[in-house]
C-alpha atoms as a PDB file:
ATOM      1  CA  UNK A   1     120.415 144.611 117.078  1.00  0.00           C
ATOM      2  CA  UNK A   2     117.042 145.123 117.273  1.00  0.00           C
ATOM      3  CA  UNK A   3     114.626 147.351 115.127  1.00  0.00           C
ATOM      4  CA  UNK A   4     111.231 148.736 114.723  1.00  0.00           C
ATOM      5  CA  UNK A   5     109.039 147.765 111.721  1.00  0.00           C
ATOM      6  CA  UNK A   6     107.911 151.121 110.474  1.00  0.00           C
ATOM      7  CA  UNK A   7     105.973 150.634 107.824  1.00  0.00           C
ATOM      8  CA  UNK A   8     104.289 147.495 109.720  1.00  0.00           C
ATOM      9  CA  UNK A   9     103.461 150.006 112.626  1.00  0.00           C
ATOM     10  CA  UNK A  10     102.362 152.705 110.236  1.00  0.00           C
ATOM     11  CA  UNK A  11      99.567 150.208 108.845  1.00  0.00           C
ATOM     12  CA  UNK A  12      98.227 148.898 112.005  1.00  0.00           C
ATOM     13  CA  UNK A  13      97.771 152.437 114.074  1.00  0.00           C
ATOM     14  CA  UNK A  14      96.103 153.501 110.528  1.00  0.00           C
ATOM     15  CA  UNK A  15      94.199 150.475 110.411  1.00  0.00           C
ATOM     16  CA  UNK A  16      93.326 150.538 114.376  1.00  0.00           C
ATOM     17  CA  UNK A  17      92.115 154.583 113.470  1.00  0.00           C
ATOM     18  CA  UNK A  18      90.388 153.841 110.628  1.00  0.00           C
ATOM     19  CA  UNK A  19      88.265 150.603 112.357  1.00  0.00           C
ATOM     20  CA  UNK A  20      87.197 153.044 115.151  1.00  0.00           C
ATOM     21  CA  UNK A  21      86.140 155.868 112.699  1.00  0.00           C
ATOM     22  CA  UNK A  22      88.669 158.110 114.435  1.00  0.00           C
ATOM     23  CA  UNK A  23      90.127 161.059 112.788  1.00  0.00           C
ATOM     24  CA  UNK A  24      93.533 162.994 114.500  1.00  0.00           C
ATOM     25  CA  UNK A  25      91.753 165.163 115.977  1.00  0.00           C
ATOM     26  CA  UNK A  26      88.931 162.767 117.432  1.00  0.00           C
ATOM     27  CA  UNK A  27      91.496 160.416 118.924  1.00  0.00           C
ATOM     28  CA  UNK A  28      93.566 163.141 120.532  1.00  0.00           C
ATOM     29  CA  UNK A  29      89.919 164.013 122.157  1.00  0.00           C
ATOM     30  CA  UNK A  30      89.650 160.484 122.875  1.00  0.00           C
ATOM     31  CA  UNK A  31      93.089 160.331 124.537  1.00  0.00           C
ATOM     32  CA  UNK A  32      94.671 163.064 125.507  1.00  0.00           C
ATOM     33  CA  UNK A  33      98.353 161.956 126.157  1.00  0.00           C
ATOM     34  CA  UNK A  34      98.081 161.675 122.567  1.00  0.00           C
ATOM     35  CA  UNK A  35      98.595 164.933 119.536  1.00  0.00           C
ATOM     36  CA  UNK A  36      98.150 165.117 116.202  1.00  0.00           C
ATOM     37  CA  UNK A  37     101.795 165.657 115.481  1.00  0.00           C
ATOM     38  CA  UNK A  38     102.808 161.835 116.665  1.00  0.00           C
ATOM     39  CA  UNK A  39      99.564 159.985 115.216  1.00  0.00           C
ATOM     40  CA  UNK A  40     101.132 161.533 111.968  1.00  0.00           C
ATOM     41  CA  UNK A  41     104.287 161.004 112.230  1.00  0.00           C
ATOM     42  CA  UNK A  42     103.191 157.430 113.327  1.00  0.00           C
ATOM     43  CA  UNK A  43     101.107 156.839 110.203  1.00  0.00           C
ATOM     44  CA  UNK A  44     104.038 158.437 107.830  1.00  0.00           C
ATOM     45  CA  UNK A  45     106.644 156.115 109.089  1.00  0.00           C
ATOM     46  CA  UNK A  46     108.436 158.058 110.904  1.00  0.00           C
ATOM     47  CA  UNK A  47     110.483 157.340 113.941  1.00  0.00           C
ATOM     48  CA  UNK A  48     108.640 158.416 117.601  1.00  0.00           C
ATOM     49  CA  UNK A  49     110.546 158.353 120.775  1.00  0.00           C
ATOM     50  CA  UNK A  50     110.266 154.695 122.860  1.00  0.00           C
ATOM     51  CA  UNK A  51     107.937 156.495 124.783  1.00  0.00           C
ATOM     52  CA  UNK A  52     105.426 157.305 122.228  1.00  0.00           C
ATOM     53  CA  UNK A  53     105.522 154.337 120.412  1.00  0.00           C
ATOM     54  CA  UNK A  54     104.862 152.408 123.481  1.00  0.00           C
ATOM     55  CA  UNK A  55     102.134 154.722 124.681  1.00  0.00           C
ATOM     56  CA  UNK A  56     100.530 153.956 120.667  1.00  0.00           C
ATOM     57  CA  UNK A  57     100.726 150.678 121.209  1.00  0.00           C
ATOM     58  CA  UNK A  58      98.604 151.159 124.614  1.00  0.00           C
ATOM     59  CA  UNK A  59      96.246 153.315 123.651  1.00  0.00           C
ATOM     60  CA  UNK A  60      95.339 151.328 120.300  1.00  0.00           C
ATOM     61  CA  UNK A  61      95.777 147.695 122.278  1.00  0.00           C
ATOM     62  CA  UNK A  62      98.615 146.469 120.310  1.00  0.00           C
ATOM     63  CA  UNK A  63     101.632 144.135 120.986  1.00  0.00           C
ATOM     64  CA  UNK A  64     105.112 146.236 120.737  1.00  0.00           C
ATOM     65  CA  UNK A  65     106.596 142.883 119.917  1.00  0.00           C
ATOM     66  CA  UNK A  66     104.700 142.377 117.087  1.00  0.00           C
ATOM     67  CA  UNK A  67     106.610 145.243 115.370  1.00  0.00           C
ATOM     68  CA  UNK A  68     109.940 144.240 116.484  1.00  0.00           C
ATOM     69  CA  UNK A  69     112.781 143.347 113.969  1.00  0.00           C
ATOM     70  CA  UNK A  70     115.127 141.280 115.563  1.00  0.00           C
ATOM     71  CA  UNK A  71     118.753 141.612 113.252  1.00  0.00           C
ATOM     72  CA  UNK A  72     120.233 138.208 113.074  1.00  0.00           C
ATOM     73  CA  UNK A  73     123.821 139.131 112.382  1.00  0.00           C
ATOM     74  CA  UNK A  74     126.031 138.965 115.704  1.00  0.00           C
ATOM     75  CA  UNK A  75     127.799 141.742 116.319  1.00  0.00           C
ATOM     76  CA  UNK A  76     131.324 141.824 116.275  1.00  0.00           C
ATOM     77  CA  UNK A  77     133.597 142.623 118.718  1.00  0.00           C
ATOM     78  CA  UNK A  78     137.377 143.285 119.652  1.00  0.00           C
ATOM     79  CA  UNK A  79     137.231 140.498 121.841  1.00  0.00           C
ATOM     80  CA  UNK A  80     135.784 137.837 119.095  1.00  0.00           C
ATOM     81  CA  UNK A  81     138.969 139.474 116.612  1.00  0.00           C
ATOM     82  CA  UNK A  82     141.294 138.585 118.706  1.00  0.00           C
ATOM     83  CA  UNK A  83     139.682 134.924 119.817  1.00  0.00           C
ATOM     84  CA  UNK A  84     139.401 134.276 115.853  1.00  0.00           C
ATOM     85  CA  UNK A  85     143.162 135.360 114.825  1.00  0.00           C
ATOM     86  CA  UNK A  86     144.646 133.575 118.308  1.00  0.00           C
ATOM     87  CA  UNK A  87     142.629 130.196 116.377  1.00  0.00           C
ATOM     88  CA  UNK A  88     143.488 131.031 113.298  1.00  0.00           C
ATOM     89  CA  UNK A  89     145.779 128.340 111.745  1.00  0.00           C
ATOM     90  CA  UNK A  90     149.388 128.898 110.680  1.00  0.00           C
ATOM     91  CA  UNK A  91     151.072 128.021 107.904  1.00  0.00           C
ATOM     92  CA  UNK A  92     154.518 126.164 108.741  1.00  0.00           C
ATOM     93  CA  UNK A  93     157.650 127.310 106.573  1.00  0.00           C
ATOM     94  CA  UNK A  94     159.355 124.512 105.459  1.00  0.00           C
ATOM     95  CA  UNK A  95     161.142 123.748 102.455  1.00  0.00           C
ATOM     96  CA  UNK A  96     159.480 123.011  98.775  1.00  0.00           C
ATOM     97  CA  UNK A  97     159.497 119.225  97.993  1.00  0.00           C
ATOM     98  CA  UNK A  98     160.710 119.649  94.234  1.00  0.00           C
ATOM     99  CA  UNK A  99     164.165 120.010  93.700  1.00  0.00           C
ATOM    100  CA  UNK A 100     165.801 122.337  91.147  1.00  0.00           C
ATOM    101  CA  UNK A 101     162.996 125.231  90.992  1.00  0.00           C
ATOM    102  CA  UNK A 102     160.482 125.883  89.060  1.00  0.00           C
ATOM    103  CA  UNK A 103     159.737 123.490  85.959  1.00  0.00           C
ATOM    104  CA  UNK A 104     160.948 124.892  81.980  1.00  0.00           C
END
């Protein structure tokens, strides 16, 4: 599964703002597909659609991919169950090698 790094986003569209001197309200002027509502919840690490954050990334010339988490646990599925317990190794019942039980 993949992810978006928030917090890593967060700092770089603050950082990208803050190296062009650009306020909210002065880079919603500057671009209007952007509002002040998403540049904020974009700086507070908060989730935006897949739209937004790719129109972000855009606007401020960054890499998407650069903010991508990929998970590295598989995920697991019905079919990788049953391919696992059709492996699986059995244990054959046959009889104990000591004779007379258990020792005193």
């Amino acid at each position: 599964m993949a992810e978006i790094d928030h917090a890593a986003f967060a700092a770089a569209v603050a950082e990208r703002l803050a190296r062009r001197k650009l306020s909210f309200e002065r880079a919603v002027a500057k671009w209007p597909d952007l509002n002040k509502a998403m540049l904020s919840r974009a700086v507070n690490e908060m989730p935006l659609s897949a739209g937004n954050f790719l129109l972000l990334c855009k606007v401020l010339r960054m890499s998407p991919y650069s903010f991508l988490i990929l998970d590295k646990r598989r995920r697991l599925r019905l079919g990788d169950i049953a391919e696992r317990l059709k492996n699986q190794a059995v244990t054959v019942d046959l009889p104990r090698e000591t004779v007379g039980g258990a020792r005193p």
